[in-house]
PDB file of N, CA and C in Angstrom:
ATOM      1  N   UNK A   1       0.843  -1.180   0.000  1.00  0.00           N
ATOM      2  CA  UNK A   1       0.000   0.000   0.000  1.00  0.00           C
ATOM      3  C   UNK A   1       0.884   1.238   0.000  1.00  0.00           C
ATOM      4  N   UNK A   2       0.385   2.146  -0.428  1.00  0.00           N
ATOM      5  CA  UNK A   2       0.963   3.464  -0.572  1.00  0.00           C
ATOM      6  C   UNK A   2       1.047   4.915   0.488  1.00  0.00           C
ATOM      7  N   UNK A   3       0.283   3.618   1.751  1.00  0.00           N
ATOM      8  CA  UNK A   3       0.342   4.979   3.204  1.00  0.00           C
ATOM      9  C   UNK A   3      -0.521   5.556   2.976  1.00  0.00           C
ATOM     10  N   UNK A   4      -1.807   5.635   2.189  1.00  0.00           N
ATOM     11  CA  UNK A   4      -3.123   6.179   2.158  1.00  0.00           C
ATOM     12  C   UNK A   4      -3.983   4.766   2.799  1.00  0.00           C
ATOM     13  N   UNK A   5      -4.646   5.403   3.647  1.00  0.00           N
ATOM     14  CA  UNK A   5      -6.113   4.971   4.181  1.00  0.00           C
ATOM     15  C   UNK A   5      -6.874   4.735   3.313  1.00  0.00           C
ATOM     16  N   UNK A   6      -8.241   3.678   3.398  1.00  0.00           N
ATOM     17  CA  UNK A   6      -9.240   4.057   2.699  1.00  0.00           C
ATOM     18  C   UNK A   6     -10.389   4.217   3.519  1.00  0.00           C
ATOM     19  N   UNK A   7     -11.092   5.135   4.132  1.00  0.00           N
ATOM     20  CA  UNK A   7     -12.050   5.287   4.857  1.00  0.00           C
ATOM     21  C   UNK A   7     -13.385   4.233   3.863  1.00  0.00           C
ATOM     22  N   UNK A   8     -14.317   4.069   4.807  1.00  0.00           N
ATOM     23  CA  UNK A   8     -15.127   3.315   4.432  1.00  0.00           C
ATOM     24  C   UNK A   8     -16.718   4.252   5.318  1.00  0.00           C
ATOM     25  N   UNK A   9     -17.818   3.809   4.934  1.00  0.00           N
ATOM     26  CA  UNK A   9     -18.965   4.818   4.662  1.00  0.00           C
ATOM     27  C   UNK A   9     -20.062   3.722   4.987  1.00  0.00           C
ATOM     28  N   UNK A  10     -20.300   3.891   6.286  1.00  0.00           N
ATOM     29  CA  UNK A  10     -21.772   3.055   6.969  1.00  0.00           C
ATOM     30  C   UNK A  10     -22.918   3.864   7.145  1.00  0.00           C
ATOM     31  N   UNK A  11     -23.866   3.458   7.002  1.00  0.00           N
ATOM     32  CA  UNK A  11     -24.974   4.131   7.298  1.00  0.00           C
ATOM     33  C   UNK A  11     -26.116   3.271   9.011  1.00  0.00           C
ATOM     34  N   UNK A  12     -26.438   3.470   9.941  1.00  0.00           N
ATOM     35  CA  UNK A  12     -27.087   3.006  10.981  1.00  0.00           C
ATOM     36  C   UNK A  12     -28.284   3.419  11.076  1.00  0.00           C
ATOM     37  N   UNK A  13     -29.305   2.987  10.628  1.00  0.00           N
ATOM     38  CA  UNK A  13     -30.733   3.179  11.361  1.00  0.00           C
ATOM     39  C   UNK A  13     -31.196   2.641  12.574  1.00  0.00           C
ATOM     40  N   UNK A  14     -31.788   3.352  13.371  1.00  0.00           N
ATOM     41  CA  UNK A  14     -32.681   3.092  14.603  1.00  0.00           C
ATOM     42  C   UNK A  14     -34.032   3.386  14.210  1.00  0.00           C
ATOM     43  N   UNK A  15     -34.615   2.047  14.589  1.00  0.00           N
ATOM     44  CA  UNK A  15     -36.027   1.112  14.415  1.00  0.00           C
ATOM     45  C   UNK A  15     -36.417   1.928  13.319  1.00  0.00           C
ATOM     46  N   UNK A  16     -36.419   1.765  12.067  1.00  0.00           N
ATOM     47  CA  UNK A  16     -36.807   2.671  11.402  1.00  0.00           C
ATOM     48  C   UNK A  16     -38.362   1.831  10.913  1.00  0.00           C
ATOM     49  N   UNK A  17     -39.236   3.060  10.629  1.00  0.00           N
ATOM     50  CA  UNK A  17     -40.618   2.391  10.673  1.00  0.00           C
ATOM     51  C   UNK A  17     -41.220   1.809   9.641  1.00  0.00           C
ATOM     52  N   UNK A  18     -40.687   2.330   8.001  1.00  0.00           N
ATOM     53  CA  UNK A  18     -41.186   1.539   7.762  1.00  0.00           C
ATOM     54  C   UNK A  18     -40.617   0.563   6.311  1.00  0.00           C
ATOM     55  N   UNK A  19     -40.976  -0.143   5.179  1.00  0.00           N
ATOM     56  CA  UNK A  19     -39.956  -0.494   4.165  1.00  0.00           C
ATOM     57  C   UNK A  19     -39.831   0.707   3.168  1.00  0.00           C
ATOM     58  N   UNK A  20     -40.355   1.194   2.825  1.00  0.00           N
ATOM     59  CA  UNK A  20     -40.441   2.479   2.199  1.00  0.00           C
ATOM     60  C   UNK A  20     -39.383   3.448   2.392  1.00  0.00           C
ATOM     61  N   UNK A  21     -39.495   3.573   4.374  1.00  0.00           N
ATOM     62  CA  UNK A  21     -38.349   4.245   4.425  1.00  0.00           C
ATOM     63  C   UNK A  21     -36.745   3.847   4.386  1.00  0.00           C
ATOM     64  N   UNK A  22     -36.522   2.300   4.328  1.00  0.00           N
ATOM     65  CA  UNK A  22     -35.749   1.631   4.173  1.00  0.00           C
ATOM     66  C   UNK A  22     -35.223   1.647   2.460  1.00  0.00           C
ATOM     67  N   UNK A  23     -35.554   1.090   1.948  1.00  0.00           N
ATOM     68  CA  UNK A  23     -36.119   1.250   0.478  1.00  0.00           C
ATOM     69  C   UNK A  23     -35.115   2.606  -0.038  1.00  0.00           C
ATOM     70  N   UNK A  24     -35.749   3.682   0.480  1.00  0.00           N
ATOM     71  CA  UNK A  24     -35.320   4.909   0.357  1.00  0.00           C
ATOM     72  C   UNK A  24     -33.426   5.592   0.610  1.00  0.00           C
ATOM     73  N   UNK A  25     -33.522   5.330   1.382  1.00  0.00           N
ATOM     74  CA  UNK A  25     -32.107   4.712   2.118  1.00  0.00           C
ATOM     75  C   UNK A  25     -30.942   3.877   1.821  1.00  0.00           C
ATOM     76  N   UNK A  26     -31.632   2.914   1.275  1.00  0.00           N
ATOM     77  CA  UNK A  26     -30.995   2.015   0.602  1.00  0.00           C
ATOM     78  C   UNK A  26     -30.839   2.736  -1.084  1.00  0.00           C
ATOM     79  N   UNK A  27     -30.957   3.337  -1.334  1.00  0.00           N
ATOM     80  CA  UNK A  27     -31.383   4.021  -2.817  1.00  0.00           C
ATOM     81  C   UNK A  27     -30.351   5.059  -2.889  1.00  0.00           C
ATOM     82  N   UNK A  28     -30.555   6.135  -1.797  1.00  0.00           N
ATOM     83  CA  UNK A  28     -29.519   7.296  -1.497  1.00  0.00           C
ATOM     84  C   UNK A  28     -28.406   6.627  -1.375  1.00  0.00           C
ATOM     85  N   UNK A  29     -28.203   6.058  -0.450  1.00  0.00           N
ATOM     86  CA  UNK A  29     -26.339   4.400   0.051  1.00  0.00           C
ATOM     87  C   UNK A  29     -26.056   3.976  -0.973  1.00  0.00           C
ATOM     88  N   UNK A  30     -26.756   3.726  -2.093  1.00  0.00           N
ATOM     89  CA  UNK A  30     -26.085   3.409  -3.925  1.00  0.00           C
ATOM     90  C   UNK A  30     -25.600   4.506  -4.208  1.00  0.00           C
ATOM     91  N   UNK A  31     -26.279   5.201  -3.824  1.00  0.00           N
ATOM     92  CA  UNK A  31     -26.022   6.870  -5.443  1.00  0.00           C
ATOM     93  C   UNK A  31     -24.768   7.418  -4.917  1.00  0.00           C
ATOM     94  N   UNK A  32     -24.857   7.392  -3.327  1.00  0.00           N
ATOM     95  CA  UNK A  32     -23.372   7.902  -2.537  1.00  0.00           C
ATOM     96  C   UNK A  32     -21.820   7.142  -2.139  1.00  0.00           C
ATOM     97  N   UNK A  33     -22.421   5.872  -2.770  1.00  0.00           N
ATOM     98  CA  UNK A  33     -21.603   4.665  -2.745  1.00  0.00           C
ATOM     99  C   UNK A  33     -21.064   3.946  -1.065  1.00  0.00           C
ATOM    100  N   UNK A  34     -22.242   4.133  -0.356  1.00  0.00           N
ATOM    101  CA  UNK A  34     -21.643   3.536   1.013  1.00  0.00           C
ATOM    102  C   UNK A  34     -21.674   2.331   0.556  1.00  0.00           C
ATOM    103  N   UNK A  35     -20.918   1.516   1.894  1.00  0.00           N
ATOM    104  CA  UNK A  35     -20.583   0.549   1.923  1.00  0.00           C
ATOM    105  C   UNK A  35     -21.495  -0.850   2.667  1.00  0.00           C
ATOM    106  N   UNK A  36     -21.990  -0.307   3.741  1.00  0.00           N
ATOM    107  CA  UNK A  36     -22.891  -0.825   4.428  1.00  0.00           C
ATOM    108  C   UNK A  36     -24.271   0.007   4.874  1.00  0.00           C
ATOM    109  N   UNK A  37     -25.319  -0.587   5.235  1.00  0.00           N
ATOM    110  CA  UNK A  37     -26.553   0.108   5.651  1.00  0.00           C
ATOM    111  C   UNK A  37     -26.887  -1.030   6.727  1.00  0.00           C
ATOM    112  N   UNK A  38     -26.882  -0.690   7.928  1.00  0.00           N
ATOM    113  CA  UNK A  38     -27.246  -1.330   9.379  1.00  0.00           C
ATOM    114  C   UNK A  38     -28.600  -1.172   9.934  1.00  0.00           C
ATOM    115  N   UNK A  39     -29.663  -1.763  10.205  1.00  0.00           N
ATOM    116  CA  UNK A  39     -30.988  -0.936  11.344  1.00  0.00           C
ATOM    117  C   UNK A  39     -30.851  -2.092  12.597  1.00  0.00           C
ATOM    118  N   UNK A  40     -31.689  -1.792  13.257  1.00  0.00           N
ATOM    119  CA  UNK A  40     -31.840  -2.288  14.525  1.00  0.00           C
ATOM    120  C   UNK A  40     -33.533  -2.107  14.925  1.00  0.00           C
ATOM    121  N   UNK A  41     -33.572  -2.861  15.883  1.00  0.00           N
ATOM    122  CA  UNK A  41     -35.287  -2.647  16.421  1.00  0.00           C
ATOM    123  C   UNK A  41     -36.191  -3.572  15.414  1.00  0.00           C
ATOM    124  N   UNK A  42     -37.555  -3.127  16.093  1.00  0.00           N
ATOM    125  CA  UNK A  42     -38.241  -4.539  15.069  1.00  0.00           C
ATOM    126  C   UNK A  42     -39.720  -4.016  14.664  1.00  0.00           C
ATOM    127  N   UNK A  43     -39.410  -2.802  14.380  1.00  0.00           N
ATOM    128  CA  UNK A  43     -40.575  -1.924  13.405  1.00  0.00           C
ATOM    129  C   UNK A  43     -40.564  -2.221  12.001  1.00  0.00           C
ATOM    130  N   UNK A  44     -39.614  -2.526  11.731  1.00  0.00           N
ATOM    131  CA  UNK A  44     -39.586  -2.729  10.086  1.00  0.00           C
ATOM    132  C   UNK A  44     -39.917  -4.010   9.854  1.00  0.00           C
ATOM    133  N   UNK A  45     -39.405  -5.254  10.741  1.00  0.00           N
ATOM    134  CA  UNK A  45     -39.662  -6.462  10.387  1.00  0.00           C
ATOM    135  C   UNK A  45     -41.298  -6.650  10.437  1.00  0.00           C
ATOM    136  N   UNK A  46     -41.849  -5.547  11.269  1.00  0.00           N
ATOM    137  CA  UNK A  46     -43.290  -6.272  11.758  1.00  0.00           C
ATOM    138  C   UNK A  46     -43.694  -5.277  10.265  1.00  0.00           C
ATOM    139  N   UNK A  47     -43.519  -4.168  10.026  1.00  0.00           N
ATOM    140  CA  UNK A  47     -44.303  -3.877   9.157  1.00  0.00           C
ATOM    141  C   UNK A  47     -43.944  -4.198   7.406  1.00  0.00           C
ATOM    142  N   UNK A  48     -42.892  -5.206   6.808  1.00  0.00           N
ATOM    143  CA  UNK A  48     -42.433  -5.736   6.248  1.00  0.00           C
ATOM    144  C   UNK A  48     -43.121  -7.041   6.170  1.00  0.00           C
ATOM    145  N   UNK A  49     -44.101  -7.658   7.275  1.00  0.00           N
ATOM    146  CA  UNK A  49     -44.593  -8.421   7.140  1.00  0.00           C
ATOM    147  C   UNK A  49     -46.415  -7.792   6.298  1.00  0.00           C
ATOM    148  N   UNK A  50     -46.599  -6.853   7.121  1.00  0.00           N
ATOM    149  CA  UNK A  50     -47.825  -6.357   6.242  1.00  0.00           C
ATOM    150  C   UNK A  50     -47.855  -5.838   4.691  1.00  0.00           C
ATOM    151  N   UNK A  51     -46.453  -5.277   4.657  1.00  0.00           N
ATOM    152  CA  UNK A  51     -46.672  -4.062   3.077  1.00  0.00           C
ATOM    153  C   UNK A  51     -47.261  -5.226   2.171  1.00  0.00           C
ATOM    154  N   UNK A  52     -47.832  -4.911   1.746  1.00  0.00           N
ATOM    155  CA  UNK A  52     -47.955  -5.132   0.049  1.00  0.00           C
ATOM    156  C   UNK A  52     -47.872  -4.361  -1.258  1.00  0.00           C
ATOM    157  N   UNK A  53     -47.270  -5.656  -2.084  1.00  0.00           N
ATOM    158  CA  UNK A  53     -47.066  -4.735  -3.277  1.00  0.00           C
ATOM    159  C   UNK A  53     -48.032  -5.322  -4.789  1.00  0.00           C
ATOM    160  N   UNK A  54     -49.098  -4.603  -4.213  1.00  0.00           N
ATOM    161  CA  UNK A  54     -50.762  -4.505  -5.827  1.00  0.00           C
ATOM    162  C   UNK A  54     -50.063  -5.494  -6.645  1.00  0.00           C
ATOM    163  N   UNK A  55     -48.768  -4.360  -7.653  1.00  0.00           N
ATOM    164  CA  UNK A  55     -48.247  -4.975  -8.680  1.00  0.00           C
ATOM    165  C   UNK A  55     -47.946  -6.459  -8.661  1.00  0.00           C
ATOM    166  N   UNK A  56     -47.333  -6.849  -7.962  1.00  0.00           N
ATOM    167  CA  UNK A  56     -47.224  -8.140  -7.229  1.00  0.00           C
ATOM    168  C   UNK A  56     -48.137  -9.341  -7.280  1.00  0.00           C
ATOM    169  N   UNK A  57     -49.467  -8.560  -6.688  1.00  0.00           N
ATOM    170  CA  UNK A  57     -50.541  -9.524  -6.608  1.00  0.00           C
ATOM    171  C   UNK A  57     -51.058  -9.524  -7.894  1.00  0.00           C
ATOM    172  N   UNK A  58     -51.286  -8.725  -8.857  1.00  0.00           N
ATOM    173  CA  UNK A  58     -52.058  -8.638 -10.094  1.00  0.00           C
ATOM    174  C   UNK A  58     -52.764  -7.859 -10.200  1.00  0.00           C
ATOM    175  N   UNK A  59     -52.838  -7.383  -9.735  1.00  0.00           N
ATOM    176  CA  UNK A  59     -53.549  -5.739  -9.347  1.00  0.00           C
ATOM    177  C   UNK A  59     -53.493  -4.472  -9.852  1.00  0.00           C
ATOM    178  N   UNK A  60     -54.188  -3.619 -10.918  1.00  0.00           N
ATOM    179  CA  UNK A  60     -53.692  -2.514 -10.855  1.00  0.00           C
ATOM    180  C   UNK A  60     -54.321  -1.054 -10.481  1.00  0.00           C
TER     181      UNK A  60
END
């Protein structure tokens, strides 16, 4: 190596509420090129179990 660092670029959510806002997040963390995206808590899992997606079902 050449004695340069390479910093690296995490992102951490707390309980975030919902997939949408995850989704979202995960979207911005591409465009900015992080490296990781972390959450915690269990708002998203419970409401990850409800979302639905119309398109999905056949629906329009």
């Amino acid at each position: 190596m050449n004695g340069k660092t390479q910093s690296k670029v995490s992102l951490g959510l707390i309980n975030p509420k919902t997939p949408e806002n995850i989704g979202a997040v995960m979207r911005a963390a591409g465009c900015f090129q992080a490296d990781a995206v972390f959450y915690t808590g269990e708002r998203y899992d419970r409401a990850a179990r409800f979302n639905t997606d119309e398109h999905a079902l056949g629906s329009e």
